[in-house]
N, C-alpha and C. Protein backbone atom coordinates (compact mmCIF):
# COMPACT_ATOMS: atom_id res chain seq x y z
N UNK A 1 -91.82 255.40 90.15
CA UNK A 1 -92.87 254.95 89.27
C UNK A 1 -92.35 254.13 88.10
N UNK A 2 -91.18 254.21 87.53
CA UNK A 2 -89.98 253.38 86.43
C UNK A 2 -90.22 252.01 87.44
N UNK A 3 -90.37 251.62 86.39
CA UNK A 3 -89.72 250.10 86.53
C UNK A 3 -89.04 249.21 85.67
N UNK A 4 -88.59 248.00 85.42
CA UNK A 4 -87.85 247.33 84.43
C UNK A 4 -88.43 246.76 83.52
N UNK A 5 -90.10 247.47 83.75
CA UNK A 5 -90.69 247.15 82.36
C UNK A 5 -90.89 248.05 81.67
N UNK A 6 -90.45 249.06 81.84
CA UNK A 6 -90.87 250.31 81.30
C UNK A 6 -90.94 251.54 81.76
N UNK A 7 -91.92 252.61 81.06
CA UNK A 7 -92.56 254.21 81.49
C UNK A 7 -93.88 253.62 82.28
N UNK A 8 -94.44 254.91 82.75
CA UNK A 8 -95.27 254.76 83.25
C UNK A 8 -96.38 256.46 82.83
N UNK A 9 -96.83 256.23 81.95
CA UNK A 9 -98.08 256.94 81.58
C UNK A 9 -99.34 257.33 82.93
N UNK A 10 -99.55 258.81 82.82
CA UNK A 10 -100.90 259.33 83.46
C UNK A 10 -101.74 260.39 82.98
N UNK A 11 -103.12 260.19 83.08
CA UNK A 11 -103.68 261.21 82.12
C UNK A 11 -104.19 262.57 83.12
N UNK A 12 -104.12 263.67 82.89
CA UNK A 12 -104.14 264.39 83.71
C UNK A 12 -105.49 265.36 83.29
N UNK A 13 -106.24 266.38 83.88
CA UNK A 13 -107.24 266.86 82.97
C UNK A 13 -107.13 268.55 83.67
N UNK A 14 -107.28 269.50 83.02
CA UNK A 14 -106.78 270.56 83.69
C UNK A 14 -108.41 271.50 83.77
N UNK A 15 -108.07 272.57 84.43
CA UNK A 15 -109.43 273.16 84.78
C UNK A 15 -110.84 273.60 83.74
N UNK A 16 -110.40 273.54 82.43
CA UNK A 16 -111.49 273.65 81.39
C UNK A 16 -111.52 272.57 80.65
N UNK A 17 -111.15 271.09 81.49
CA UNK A 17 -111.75 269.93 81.30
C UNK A 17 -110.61 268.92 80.21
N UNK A 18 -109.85 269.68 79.71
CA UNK A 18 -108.83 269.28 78.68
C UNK A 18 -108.06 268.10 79.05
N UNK A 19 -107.69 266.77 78.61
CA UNK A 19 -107.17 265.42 79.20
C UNK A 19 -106.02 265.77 78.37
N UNK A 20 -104.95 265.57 78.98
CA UNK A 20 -103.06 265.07 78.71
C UNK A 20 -103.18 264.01 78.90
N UNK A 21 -102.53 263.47 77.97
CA UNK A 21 -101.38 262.17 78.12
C UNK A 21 -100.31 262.09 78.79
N UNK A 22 -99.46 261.96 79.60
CA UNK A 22 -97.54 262.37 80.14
C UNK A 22 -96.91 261.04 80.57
N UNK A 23 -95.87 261.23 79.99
CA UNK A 23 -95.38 260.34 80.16
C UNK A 23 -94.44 260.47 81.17
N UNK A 24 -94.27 259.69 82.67
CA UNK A 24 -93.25 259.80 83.47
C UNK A 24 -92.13 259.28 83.27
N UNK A 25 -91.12 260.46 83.41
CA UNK A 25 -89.82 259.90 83.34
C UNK A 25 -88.87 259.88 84.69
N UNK A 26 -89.60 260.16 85.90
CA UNK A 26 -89.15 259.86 86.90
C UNK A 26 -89.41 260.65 88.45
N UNK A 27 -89.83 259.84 89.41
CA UNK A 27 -90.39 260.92 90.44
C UNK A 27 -89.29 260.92 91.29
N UNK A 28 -89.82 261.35 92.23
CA UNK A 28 -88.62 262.62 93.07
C UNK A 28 -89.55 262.57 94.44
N UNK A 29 -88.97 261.84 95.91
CA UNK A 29 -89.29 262.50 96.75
C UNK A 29 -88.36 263.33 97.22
N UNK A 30 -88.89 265.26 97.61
CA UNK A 30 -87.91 265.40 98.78
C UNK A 30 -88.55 266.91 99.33
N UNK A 31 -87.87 266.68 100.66
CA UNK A 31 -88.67 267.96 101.50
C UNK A 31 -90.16 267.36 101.99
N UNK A 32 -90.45 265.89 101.32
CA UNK A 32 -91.70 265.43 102.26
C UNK A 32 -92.51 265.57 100.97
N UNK A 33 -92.30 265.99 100.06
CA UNK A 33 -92.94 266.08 98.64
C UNK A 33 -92.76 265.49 97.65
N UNK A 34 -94.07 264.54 97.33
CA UNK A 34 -93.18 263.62 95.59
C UNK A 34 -93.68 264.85 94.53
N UNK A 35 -92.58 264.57 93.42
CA UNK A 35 -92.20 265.24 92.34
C UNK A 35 -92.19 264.53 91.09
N UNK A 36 -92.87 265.06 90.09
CA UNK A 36 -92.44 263.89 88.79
C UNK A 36 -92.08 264.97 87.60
N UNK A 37 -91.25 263.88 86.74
CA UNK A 37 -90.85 265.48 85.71
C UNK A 37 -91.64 264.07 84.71
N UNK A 38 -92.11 264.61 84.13
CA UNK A 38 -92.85 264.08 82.72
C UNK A 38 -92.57 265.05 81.42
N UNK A 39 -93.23 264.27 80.42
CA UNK A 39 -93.02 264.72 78.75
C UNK A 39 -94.34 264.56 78.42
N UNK A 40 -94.91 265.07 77.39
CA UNK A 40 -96.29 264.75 76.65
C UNK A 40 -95.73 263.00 75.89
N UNK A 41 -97.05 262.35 76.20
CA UNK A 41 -96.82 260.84 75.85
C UNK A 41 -97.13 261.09 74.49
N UNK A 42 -96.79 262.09 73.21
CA UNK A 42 -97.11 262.12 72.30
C UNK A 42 -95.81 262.50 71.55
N UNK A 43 -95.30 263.26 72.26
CA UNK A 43 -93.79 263.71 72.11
C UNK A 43 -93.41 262.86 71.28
N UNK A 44 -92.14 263.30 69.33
CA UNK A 44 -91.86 263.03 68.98
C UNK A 44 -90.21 263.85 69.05
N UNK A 45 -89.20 263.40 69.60
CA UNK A 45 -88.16 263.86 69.30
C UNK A 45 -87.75 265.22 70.62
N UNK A 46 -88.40 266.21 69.83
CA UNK A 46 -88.45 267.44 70.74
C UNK A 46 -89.18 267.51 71.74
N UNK A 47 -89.01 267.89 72.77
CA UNK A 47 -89.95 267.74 74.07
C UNK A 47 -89.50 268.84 74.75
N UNK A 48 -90.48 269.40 76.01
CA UNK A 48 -89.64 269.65 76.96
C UNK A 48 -89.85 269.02 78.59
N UNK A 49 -89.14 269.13 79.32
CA UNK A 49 -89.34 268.22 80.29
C UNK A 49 -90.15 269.09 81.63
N UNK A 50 -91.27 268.90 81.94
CA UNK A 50 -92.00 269.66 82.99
C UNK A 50 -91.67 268.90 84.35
N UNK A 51 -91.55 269.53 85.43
CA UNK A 51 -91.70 269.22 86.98
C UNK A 51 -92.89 269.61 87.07
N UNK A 52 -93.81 268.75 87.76
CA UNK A 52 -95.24 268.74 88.68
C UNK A 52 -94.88 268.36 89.99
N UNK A 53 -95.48 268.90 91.06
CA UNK A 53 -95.45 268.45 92.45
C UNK A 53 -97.10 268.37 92.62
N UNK A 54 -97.01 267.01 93.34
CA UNK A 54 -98.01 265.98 93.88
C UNK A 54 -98.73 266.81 95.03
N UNK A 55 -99.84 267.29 95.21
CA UNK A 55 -99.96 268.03 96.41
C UNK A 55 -101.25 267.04 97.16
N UNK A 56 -101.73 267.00 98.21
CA UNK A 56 -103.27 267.10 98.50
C UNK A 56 -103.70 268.43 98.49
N UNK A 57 -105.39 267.46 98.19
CA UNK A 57 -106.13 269.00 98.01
C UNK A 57 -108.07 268.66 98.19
N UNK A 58 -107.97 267.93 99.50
CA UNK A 58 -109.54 267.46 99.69
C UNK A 58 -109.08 266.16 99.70
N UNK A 59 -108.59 265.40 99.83
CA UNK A 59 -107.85 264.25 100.27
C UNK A 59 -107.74 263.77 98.97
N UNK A 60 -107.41 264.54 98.13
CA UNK A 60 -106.81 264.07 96.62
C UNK A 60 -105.88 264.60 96.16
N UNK A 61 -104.88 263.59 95.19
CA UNK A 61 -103.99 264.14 94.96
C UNK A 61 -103.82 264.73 93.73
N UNK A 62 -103.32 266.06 93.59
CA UNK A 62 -103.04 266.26 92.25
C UNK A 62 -101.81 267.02 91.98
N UNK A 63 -101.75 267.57 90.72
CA UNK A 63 -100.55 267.57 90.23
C UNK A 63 -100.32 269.13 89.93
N UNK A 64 -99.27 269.84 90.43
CA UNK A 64 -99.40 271.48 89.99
C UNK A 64 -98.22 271.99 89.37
N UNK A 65 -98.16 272.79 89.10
CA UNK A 65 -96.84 273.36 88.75
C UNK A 65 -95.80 274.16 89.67
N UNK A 66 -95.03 274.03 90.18
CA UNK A 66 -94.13 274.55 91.14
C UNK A 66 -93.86 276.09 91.00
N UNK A 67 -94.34 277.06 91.77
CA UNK A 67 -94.07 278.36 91.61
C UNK A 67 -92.99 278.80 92.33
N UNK A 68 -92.37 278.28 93.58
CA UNK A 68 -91.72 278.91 93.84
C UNK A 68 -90.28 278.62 93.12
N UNK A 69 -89.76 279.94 92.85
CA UNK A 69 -88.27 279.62 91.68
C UNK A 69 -87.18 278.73 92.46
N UNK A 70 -86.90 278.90 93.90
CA UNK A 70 -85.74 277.93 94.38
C UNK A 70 -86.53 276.42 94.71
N UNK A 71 -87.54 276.44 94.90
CA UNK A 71 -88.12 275.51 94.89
C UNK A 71 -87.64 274.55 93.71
N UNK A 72 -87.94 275.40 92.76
CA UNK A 72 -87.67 274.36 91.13
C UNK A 72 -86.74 274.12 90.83
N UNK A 73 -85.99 275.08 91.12
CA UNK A 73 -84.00 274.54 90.56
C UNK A 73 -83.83 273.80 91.72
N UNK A 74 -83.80 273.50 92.84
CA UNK A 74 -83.81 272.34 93.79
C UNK A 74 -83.68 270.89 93.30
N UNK A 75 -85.41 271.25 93.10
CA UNK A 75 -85.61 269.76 92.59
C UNK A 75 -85.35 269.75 90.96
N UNK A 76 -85.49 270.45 90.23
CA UNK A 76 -84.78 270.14 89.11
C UNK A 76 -83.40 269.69 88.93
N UNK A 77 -82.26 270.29 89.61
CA UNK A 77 -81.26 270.25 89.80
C UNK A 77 -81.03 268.28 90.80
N UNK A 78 -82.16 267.78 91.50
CA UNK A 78 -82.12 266.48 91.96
C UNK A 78 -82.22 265.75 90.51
N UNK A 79 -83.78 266.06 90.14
CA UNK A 79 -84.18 265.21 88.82
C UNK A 79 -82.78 264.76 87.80
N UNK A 80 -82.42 265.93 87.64
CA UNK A 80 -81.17 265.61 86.26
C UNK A 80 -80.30 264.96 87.25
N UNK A 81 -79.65 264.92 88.36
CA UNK A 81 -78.64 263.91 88.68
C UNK A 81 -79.06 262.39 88.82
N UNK A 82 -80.88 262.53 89.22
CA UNK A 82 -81.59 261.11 89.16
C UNK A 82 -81.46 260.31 87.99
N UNK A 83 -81.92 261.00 87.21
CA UNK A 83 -81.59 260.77 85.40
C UNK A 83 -80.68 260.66 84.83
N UNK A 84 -79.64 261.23 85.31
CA UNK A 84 -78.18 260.44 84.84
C UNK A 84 -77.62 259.33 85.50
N UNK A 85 -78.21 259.25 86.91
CA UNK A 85 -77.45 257.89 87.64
C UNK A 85 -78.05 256.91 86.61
N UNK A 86 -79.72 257.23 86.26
CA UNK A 86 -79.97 255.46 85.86
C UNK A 86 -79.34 255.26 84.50
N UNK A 87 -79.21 256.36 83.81
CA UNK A 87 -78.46 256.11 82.60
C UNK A 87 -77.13 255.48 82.51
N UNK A 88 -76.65 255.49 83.94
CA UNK A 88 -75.07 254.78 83.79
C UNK A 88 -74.91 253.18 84.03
């Protein structure tokens, strides 16, 4: 979703209607699953960095939080080596 112009912002709205801002800092396919770790697009300084996985769900896509624990250090453990390649 990065490109060489920039981030790439999405607004997300959660089940009691509430809209986020996030800012992507980089997706992730793997296992057949895209992945994005984002920040709040409001974020000053301190942040922390969330993984969402892309699911269908009625032929739409949305965005959840990863429950299973090896699941997440997986792809977390991809994300941060993704994130340091482009930094070099």
């Amino acid at each position: 979703m990065q490109d060489e112009y920039g981030s790439d912002f999405l607004t997300i709205e959660d089940e009691d209607g509430t809209q986020y801002e996030l800012e992507v800092l980089t997706t992730l396919e793997y296992n057949g699953c895209t992945y994005l770790a984002v920040i709040p697009a409001d974020s000053q300084g301190d942040y922390e960095v969330m993984i969402l996985k892309s699911v269908d769900e009625d032929g739409e896509s949305i965005l959840c939080a990863i429950e299973d624990e090896e699941e997440l250090t997986a792809v977390n453990n991809l994300i941060i080596d993704q994130l340091y390649e482009e930094d070099e």
